[in-house]
C-alpha atoms as a PDB file:
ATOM      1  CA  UNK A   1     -27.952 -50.720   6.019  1.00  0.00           C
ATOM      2  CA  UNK A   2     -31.389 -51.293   6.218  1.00  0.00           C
ATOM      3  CA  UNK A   3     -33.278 -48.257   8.507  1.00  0.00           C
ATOM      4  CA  UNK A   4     -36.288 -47.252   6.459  1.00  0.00           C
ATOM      5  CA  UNK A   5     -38.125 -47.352   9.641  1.00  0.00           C
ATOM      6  CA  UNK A   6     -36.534 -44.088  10.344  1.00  0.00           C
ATOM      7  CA  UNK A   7     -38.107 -42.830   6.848  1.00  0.00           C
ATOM      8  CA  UNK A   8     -41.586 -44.456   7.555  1.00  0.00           C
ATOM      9  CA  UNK A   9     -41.353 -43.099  11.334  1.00  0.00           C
ATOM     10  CA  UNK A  10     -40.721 -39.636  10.407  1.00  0.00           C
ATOM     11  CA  UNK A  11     -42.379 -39.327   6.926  1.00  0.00           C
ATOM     12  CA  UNK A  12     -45.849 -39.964   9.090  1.00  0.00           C
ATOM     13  CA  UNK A  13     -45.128 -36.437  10.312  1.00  0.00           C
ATOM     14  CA  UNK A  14     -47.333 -33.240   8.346  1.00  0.00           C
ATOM     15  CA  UNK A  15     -45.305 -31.676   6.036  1.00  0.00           C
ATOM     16  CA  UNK A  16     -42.191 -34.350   6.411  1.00  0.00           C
ATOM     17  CA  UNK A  17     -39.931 -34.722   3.205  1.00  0.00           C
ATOM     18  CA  UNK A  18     -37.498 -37.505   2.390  1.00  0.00           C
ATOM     19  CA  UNK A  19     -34.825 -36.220  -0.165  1.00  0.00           C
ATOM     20  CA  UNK A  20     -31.701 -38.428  -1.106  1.00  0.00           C
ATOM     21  CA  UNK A  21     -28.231 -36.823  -0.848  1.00  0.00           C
ATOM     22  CA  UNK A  22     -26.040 -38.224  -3.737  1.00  0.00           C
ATOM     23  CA  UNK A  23     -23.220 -36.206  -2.813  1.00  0.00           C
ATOM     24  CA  UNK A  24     -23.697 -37.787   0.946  1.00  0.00           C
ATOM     25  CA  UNK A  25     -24.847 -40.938   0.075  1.00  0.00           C
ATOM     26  CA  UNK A  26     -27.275 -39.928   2.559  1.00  0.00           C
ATOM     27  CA  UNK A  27     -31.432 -39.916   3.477  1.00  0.00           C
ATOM     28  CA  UNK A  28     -32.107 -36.355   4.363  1.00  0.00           C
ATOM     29  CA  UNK A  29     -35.469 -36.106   6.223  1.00  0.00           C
ATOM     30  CA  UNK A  30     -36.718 -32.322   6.062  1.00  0.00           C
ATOM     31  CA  UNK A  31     -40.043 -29.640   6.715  1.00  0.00           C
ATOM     32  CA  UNK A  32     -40.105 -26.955   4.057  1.00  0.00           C
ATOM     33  CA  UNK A  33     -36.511 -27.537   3.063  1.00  0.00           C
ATOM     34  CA  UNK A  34     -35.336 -27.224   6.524  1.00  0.00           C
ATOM     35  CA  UNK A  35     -33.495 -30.480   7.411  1.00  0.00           C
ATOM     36  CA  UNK A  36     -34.046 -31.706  11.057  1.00  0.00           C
ATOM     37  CA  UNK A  37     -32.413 -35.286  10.470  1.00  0.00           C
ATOM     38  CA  UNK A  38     -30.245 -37.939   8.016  1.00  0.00           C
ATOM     39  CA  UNK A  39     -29.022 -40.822   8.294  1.00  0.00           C
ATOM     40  CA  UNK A  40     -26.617 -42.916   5.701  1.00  0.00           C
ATOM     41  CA  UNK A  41     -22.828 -43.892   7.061  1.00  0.00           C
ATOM     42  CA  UNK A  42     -19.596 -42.156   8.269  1.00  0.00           C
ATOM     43  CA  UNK A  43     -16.609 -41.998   6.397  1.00  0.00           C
ATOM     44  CA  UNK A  44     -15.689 -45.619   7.957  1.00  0.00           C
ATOM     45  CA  UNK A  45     -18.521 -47.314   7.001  1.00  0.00           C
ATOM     46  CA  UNK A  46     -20.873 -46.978  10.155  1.00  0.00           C
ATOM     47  CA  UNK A  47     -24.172 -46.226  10.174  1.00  0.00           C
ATOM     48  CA  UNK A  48     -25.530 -43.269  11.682  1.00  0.00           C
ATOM     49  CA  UNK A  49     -28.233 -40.823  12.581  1.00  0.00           C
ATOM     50  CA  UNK A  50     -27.495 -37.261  12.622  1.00  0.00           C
ATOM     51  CA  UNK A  51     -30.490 -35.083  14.062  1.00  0.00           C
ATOM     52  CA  UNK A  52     -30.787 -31.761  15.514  1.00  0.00           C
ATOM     53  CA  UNK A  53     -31.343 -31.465  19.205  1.00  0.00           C
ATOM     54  CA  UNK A  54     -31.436 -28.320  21.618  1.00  0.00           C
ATOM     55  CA  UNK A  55     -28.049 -28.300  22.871  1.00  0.00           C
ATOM     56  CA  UNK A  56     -29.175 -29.131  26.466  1.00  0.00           C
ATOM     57  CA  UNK A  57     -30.176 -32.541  25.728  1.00  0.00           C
ATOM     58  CA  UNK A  58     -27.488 -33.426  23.479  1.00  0.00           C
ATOM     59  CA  UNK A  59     -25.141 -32.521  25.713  1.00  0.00           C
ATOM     60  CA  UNK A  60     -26.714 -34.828  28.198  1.00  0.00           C
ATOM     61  CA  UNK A  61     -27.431 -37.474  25.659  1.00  0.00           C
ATOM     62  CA  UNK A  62     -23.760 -37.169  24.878  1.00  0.00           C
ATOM     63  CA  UNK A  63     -22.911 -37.841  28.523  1.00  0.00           C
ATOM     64  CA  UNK A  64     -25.681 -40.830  28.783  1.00  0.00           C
ATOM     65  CA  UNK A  65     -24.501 -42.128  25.997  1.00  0.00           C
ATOM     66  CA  UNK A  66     -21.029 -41.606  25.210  1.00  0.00           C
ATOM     67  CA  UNK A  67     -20.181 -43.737  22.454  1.00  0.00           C
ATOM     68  CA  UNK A  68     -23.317 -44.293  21.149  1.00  0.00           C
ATOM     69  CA  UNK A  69     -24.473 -40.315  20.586  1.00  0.00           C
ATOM     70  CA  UNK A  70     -21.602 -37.711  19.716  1.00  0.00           C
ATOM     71  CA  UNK A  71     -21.665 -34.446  18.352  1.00  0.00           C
ATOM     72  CA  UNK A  72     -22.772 -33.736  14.899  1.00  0.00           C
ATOM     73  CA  UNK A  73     -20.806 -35.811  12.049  1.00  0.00           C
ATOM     74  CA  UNK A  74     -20.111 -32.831   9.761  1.00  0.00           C
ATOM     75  CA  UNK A  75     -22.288 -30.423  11.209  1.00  0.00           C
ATOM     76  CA  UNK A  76     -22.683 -28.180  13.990  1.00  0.00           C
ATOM     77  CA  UNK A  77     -21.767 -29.599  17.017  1.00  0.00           C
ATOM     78  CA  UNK A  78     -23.735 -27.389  19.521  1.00  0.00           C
ATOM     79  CA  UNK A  79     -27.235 -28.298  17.764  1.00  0.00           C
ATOM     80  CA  UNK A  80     -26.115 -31.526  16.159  1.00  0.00           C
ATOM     81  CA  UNK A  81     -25.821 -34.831  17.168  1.00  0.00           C
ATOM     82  CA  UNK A  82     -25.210 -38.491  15.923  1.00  0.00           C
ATOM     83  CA  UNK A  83     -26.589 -41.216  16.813  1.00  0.00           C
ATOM     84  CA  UNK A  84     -24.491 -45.072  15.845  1.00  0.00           C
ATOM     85  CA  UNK A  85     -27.529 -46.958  14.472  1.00  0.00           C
ATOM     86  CA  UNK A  86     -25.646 -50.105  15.005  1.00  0.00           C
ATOM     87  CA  UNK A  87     -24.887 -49.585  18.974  1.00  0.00           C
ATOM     88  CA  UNK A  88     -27.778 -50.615  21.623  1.00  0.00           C
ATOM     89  CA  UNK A  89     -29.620 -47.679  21.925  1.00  0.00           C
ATOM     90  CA  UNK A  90     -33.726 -48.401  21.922  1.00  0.00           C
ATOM     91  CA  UNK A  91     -36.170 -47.137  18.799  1.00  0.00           C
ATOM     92  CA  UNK A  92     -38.173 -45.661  21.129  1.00  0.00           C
ATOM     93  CA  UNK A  93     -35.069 -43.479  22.326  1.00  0.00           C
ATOM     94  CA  UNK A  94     -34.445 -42.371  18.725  1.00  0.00           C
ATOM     95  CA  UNK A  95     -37.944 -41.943  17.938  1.00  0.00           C
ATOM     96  CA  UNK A  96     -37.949 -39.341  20.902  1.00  0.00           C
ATOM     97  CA  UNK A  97     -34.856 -37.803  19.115  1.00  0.00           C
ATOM     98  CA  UNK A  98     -36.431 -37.067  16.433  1.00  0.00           C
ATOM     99  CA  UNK A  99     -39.772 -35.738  17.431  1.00  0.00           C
ATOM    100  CA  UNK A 100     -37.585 -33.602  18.866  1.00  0.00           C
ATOM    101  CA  UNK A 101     -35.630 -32.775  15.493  1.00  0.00           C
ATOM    102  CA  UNK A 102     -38.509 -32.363  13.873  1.00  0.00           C
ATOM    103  CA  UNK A 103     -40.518 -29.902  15.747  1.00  0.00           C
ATOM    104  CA  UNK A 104     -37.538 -27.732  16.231  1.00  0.00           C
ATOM    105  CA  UNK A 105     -37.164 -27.424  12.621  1.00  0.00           C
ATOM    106  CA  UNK A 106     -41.010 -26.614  12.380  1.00  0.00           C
ATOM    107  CA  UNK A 107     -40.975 -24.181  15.375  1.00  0.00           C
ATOM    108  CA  UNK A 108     -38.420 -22.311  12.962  1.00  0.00           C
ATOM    109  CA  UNK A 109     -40.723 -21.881  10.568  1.00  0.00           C
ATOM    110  CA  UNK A 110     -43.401 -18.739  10.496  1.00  0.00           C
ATOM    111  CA  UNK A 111     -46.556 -19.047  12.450  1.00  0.00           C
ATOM    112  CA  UNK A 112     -48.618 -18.795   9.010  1.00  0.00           C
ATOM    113  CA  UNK A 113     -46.270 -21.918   7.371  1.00  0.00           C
ATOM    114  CA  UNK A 114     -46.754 -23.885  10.702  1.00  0.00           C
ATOM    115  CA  UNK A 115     -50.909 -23.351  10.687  1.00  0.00           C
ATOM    116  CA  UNK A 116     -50.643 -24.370   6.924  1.00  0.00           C
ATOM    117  CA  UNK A 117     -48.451 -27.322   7.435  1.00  0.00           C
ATOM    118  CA  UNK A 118     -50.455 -28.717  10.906  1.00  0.00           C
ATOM    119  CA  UNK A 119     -53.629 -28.155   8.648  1.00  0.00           C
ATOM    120  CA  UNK A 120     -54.957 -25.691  11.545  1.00  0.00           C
ATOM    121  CA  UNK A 121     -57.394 -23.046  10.584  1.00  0.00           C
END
């Protein structure tokens, strides 16, 4: 599994963290300790993207995609969603995905830790 595009692509992002997951055998991408995406393989081997998403779009990704983005593999399915890295779906569609994941996760965070991490004064 090669995908450190994903890692380069998001870690370009203020305040973006890349952490490895022994216990998950798994790249967690985070803002503050908040995780918004990782990717690493399901329990049969395939490799996978698992972001968070507001639950309107991944229920339409979901239905755009059916076997290419399903709910959350071991995580919340309402605001989790997976992506199969190895299916046909365009960078530029998970790129979208997770600009989305990722300013979720920072919109979660305090207005003060937001201004700090965007370097805004």
């Amino acid at each position: 599994m090669s995908y450190q595009w994903i890692s380069d692509y998001c870690l370009q992002k203020p305040g973006a963290q890349e952490e490895f997951q022994t216990e998950w055998q798994a790249n967690k991408l985070m803002i503050d300790n908040k995780m918004f995406a990782f990717y690493g393989q399901d329990n049969v081997g395939n490799d996978i993207l698992t972001l968070k998403l507001s639950p309107e779009h991944g229920i339409a990704y979901r239905e755009l995609y059916p076997d290419q983005v399903i709910p959350g593999y071991y995580m919340n399915k309402v605001h989790w969603n997976t992506i199969m890295l190895e299916s046909d779906i365009s960078q530029d569609f998970i790129k979208e995905c997770l600009d989305e994941a990722y300013q979720l996760i920072l919109a979660s965070l305090s207005k003060k830790r937001q201004t700090e991490i965007l370097g805004e004064k």
